[in-house]
C-alpha atoms as a PDB file:
ATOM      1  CA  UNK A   1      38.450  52.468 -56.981  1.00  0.00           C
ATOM      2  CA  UNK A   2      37.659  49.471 -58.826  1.00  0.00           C
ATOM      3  CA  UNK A   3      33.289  49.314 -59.588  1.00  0.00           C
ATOM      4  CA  UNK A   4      30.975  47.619 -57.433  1.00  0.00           C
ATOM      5  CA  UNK A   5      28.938  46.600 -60.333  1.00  0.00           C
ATOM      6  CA  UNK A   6      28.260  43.071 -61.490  1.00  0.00           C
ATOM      7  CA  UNK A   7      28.095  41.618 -64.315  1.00  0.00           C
ATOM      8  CA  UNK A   8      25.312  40.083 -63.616  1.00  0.00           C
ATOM      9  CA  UNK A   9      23.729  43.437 -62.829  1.00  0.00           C
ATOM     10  CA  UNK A  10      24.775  45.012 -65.991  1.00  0.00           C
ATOM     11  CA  UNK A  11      22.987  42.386 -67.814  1.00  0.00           C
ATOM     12  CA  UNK A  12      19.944  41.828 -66.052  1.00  0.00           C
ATOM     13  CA  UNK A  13      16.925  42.969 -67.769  1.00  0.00           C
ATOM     14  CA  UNK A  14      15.118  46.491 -66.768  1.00  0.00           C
ATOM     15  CA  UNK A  15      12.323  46.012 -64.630  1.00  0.00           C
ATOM     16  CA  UNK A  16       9.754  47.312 -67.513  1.00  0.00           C
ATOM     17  CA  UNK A  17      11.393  44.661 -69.872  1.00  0.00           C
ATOM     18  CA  UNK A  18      10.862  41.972 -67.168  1.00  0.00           C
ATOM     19  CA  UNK A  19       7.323  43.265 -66.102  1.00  0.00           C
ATOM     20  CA  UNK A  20       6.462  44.182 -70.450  1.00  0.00           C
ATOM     21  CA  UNK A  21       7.429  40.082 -70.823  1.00  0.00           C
ATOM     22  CA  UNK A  22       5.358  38.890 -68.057  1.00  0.00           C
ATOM     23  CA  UNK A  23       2.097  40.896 -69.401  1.00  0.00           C
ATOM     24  CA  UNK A  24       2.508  40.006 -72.815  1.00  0.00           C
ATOM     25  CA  UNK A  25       2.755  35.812 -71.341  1.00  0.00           C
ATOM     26  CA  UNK A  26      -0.536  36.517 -69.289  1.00  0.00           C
ATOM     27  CA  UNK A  27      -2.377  38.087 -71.969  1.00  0.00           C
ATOM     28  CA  UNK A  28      -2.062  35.233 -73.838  1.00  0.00           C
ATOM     29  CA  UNK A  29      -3.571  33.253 -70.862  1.00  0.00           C
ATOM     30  CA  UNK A  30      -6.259  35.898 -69.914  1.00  0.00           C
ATOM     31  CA  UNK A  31      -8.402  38.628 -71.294  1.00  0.00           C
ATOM     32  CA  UNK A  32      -6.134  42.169 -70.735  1.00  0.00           C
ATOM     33  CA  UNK A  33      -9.128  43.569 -68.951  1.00  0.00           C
ATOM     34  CA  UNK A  34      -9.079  40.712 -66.225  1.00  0.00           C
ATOM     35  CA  UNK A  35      -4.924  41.346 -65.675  1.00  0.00           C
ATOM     36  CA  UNK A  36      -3.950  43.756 -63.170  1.00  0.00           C
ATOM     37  CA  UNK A  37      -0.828  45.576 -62.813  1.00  0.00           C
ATOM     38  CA  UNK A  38      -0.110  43.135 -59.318  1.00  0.00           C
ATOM     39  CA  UNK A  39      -0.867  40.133 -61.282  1.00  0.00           C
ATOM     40  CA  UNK A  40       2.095  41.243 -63.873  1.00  0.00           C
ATOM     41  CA  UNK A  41       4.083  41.992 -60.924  1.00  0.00           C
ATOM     42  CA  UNK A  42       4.205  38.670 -59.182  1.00  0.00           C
ATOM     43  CA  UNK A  43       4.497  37.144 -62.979  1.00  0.00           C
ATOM     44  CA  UNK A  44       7.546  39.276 -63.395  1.00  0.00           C
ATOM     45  CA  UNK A  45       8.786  38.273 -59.740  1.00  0.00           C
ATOM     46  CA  UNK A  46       9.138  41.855 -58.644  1.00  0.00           C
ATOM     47  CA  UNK A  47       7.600  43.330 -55.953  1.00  0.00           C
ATOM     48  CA  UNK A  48       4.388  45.931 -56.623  1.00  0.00           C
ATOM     49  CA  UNK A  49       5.978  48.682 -54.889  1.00  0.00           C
ATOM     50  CA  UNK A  50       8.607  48.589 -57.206  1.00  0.00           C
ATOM     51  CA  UNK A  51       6.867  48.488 -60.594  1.00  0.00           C
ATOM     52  CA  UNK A  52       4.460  50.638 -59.536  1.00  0.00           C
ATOM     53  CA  UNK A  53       7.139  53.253 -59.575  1.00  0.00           C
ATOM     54  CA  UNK A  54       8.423  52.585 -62.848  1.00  0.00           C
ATOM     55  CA  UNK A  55       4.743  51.884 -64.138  1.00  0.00           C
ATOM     56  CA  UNK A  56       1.696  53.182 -62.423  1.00  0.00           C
ATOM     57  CA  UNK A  57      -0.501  51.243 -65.163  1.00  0.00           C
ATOM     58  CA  UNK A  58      -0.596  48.434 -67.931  1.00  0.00           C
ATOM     59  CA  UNK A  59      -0.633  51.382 -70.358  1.00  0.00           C
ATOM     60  CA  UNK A  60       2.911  51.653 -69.511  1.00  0.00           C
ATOM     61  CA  UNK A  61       3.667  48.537 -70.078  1.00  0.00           C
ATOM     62  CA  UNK A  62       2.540  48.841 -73.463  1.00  0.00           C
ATOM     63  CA  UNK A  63       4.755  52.201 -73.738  1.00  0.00           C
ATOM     64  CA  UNK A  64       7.865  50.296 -72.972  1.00  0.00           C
ATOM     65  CA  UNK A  65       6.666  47.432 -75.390  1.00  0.00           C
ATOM     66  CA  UNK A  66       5.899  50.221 -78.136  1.00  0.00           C
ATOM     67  CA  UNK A  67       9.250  50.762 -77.896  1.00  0.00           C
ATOM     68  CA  UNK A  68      10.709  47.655 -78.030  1.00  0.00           C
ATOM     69  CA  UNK A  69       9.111  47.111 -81.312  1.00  0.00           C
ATOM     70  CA  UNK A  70       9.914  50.621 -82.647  1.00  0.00           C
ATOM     71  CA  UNK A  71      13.547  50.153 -82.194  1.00  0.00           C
ATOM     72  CA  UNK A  72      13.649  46.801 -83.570  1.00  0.00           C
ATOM     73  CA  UNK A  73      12.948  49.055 -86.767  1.00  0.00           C
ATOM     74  CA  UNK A  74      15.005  51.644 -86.328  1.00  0.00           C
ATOM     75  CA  UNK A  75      18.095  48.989 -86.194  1.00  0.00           C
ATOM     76  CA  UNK A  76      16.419  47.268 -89.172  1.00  0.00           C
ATOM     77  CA  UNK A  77      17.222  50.855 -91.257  1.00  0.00           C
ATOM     78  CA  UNK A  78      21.205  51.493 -90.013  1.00  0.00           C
ATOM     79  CA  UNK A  79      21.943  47.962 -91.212  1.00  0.00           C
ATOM     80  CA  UNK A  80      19.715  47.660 -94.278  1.00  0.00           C
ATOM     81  CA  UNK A  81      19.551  50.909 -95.857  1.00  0.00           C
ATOM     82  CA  UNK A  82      17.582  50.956 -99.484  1.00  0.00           C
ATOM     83  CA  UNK A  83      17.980  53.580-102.050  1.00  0.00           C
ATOM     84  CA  UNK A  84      14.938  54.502-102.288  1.00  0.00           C
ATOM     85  CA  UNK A  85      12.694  55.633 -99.838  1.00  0.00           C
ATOM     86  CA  UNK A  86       9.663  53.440-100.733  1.00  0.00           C
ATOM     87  CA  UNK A  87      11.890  50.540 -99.931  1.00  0.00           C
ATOM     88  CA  UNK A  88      13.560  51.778 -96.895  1.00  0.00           C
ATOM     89  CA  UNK A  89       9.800  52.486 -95.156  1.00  0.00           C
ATOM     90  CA  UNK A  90       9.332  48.985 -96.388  1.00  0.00           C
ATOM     91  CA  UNK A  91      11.592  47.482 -94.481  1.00  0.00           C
ATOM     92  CA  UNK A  92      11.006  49.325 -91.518  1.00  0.00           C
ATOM     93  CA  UNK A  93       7.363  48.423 -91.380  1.00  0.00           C
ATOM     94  CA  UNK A  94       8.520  45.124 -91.944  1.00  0.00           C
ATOM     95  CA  UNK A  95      10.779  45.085 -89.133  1.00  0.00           C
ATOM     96  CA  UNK A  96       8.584  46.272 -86.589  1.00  0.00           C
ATOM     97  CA  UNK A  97       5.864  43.781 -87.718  1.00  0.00           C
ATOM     98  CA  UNK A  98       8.427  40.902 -87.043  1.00  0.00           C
ATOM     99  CA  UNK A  99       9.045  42.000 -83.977  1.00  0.00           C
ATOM    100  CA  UNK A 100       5.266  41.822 -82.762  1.00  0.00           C
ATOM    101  CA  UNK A 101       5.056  38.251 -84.579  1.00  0.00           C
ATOM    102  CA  UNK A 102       6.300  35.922 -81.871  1.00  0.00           C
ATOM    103  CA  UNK A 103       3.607  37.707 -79.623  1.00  0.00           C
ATOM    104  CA  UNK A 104       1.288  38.457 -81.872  1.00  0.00           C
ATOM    105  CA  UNK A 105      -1.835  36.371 -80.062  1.00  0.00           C
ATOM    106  CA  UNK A 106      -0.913  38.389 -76.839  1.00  0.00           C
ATOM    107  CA  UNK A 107      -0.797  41.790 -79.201  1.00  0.00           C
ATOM    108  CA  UNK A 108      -4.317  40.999 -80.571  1.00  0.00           C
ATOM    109  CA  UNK A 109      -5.770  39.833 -77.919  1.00  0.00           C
ATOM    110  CA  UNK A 110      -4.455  43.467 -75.865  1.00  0.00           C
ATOM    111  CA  UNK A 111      -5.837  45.232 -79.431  1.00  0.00           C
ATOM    112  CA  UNK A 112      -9.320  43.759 -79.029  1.00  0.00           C
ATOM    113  CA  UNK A 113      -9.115  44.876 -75.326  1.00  0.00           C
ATOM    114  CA  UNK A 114      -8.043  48.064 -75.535  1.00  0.00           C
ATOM    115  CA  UNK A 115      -9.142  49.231 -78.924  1.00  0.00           C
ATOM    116  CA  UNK A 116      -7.839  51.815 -81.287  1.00  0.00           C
ATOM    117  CA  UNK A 117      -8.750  54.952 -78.945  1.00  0.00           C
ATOM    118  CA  UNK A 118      -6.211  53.500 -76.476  1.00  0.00           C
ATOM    119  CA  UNK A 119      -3.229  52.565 -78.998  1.00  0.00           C
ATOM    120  CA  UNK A 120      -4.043  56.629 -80.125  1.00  0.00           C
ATOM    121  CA  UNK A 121      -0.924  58.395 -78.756  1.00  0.00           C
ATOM    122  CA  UNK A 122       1.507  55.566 -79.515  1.00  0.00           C
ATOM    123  CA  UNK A 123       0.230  55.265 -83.280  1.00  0.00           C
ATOM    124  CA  UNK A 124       1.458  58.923 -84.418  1.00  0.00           C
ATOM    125  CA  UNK A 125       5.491  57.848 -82.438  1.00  0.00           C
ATOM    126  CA  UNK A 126       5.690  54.755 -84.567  1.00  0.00           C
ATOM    127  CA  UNK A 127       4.791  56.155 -87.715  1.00  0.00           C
ATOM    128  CA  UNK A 128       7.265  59.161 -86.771  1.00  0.00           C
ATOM    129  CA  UNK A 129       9.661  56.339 -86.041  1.00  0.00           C
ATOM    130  CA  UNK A 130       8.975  54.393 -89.154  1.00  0.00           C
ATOM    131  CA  UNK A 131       9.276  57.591 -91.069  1.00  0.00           C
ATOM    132  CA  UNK A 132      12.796  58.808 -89.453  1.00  0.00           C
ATOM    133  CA  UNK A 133      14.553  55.625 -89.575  1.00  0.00           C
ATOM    134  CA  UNK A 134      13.279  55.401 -93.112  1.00  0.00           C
ATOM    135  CA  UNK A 135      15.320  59.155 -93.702  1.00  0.00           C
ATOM    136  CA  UNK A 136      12.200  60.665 -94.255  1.00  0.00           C
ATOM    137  CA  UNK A 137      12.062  64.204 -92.388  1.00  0.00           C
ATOM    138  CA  UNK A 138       9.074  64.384 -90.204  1.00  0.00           C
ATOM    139  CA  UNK A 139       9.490  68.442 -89.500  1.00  0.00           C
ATOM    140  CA  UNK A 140       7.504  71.142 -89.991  1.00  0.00           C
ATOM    141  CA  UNK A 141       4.372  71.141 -92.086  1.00  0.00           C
ATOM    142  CA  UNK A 142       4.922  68.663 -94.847  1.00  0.00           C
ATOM    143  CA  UNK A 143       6.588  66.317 -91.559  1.00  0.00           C
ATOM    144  CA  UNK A 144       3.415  66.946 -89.593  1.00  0.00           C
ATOM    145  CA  UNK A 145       1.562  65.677 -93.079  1.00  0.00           C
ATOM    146  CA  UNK A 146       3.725  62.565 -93.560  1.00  0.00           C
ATOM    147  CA  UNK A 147       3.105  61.453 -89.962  1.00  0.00           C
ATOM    148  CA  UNK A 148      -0.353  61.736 -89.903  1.00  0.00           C
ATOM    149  CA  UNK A 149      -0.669  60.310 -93.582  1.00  0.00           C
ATOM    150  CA  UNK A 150       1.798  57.015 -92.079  1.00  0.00           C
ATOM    151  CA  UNK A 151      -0.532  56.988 -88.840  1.00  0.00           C
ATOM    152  CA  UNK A 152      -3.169  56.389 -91.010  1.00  0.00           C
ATOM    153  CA  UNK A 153      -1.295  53.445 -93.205  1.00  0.00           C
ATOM    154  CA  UNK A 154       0.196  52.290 -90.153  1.00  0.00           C
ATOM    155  CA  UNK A 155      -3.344  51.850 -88.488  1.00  0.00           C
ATOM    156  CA  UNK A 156      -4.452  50.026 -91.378  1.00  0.00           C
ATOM    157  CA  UNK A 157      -1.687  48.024 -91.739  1.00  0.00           C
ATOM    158  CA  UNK A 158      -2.131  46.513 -87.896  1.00  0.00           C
ATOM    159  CA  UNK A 159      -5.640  45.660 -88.909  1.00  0.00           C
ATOM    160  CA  UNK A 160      -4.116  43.578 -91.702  1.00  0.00           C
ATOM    161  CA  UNK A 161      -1.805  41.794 -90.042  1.00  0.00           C
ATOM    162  CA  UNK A 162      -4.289  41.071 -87.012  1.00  0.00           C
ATOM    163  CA  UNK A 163      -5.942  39.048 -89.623  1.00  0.00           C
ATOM    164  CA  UNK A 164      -3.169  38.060 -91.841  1.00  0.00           C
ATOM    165  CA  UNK A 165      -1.706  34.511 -89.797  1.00  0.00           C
ATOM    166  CA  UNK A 166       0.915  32.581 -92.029  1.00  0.00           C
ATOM    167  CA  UNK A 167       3.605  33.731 -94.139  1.00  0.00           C
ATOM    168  CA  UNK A 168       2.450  37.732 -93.758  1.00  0.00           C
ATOM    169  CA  UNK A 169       1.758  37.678 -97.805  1.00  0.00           C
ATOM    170  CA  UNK A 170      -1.629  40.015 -97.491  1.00  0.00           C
ATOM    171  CA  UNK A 171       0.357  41.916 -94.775  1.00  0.00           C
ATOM    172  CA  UNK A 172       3.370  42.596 -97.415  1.00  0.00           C
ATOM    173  CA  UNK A 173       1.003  43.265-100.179  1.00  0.00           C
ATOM    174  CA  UNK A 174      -1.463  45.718 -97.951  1.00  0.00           C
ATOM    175  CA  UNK A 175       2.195  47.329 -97.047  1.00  0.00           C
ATOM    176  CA  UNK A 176       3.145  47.722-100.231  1.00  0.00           C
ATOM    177  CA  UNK A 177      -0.240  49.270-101.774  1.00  0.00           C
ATOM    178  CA  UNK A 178      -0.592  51.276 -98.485  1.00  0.00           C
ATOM    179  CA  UNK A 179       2.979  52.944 -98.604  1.00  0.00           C
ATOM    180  CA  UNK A 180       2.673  53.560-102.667  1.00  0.00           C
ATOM    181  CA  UNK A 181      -0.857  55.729-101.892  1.00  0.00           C
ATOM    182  CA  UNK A 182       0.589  57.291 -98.916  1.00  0.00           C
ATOM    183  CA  UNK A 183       3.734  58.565-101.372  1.00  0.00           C
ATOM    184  CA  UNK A 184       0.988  59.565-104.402  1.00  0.00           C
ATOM    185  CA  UNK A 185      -1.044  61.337-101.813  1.00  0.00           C
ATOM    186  CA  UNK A 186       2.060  63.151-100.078  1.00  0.00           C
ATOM    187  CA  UNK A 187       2.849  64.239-103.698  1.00  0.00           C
ATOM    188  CA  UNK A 188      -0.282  65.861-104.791  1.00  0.00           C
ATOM    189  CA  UNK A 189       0.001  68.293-101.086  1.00  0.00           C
ATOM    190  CA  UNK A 190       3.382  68.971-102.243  1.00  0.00           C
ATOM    191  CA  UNK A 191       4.690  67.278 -99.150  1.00  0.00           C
ATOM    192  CA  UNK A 192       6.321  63.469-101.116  1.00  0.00           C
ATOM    193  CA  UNK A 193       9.566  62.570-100.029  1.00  0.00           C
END
């Protein structure tokens, strides 16, 4: 029995993508604190009931857009993979960064909402992220040191590149200096990569 399925709905963006879109073009409009979860819904052009079952919250939102941007490095290391690790983390950070770019005034502005506290649970998955699709192992003890050690140069990183408009050259730099610390650091605690 042939399927019932349509192109059109094979292609169609998920719901979260749709609704993740619409909040990041509001926030750029309006201060994150003033945008509710209906006002992304009719911006989307789905109904509340339905994102509200997918999303019960913005923070959700931001989940699904955390993950947009993760995997955008993730594909960056299968089809650009360094020799060396330094250079492989690199890129990653590098990749998820230009991700963010084309919406970075709606990222800041969300930042400056929500503050660090609230990006706190999805720091520690992107540097574990960053880390893995760098081939850095993030198990066990000396894993557990390497992704809190990344959380921390990720953190600081973001704080750069909130600042950093233009060509990203303090960004780079900052990435650069951060990840070389990070791997002198990891060394001395016997957990370098």
């Amino acid at each position: 029995m042939p399927s019932t399925t349509t192109v059109t709905e094979t292609q169609a963006p998920h719901l979260l993508d749709t609704a993740a879109d619409a909040a990041l073009a509001l926030a750029e409009e309006r201060l994150w604190a003033d945008i509710t979860l209906r006002d992304i819904a009719v911006a989307a052009g789905v109904t509340f009931a339905d994102l509200y079952s997918k999303a019960p919250g913005k923070a959700a939102l931001l989940e699904r857009l955390s993950a947009r941007f993760d995997r955008a490095a993730l594909t960056t290391a299968e089809l650009e993979p360094a020799a060396d690790p330094h250079d492989r983390l690199f890129e990653a950070v590098m990749a998820r960064l230009e991700a963010m770019e084309p919406h970075r005034a709606a990222l800041v502005a969300i930042g400056r909402s929500e503050g660090l506290a609230a990006l706190g649970p999805r720091l520690p998955r992107t540097a574990r992220a960053l880390l893995e699709a760098s081939g850095i192992d993030t198990g066990g003890l000396k894993g557990a040191a390497r992704i809190a050690t990344m959380t921390a140069v990720w953190t600081r990183i973001l704080v750069v590149w909130r600042d950093d408009e233009g060509a990203l050259n303090r960004t780079m730099a900052e990435i650069d200096m951060q990840l070389k610390r990070m791997r002198r650091g990891l060394e001395r605690v016997r957990a370098g990569y």
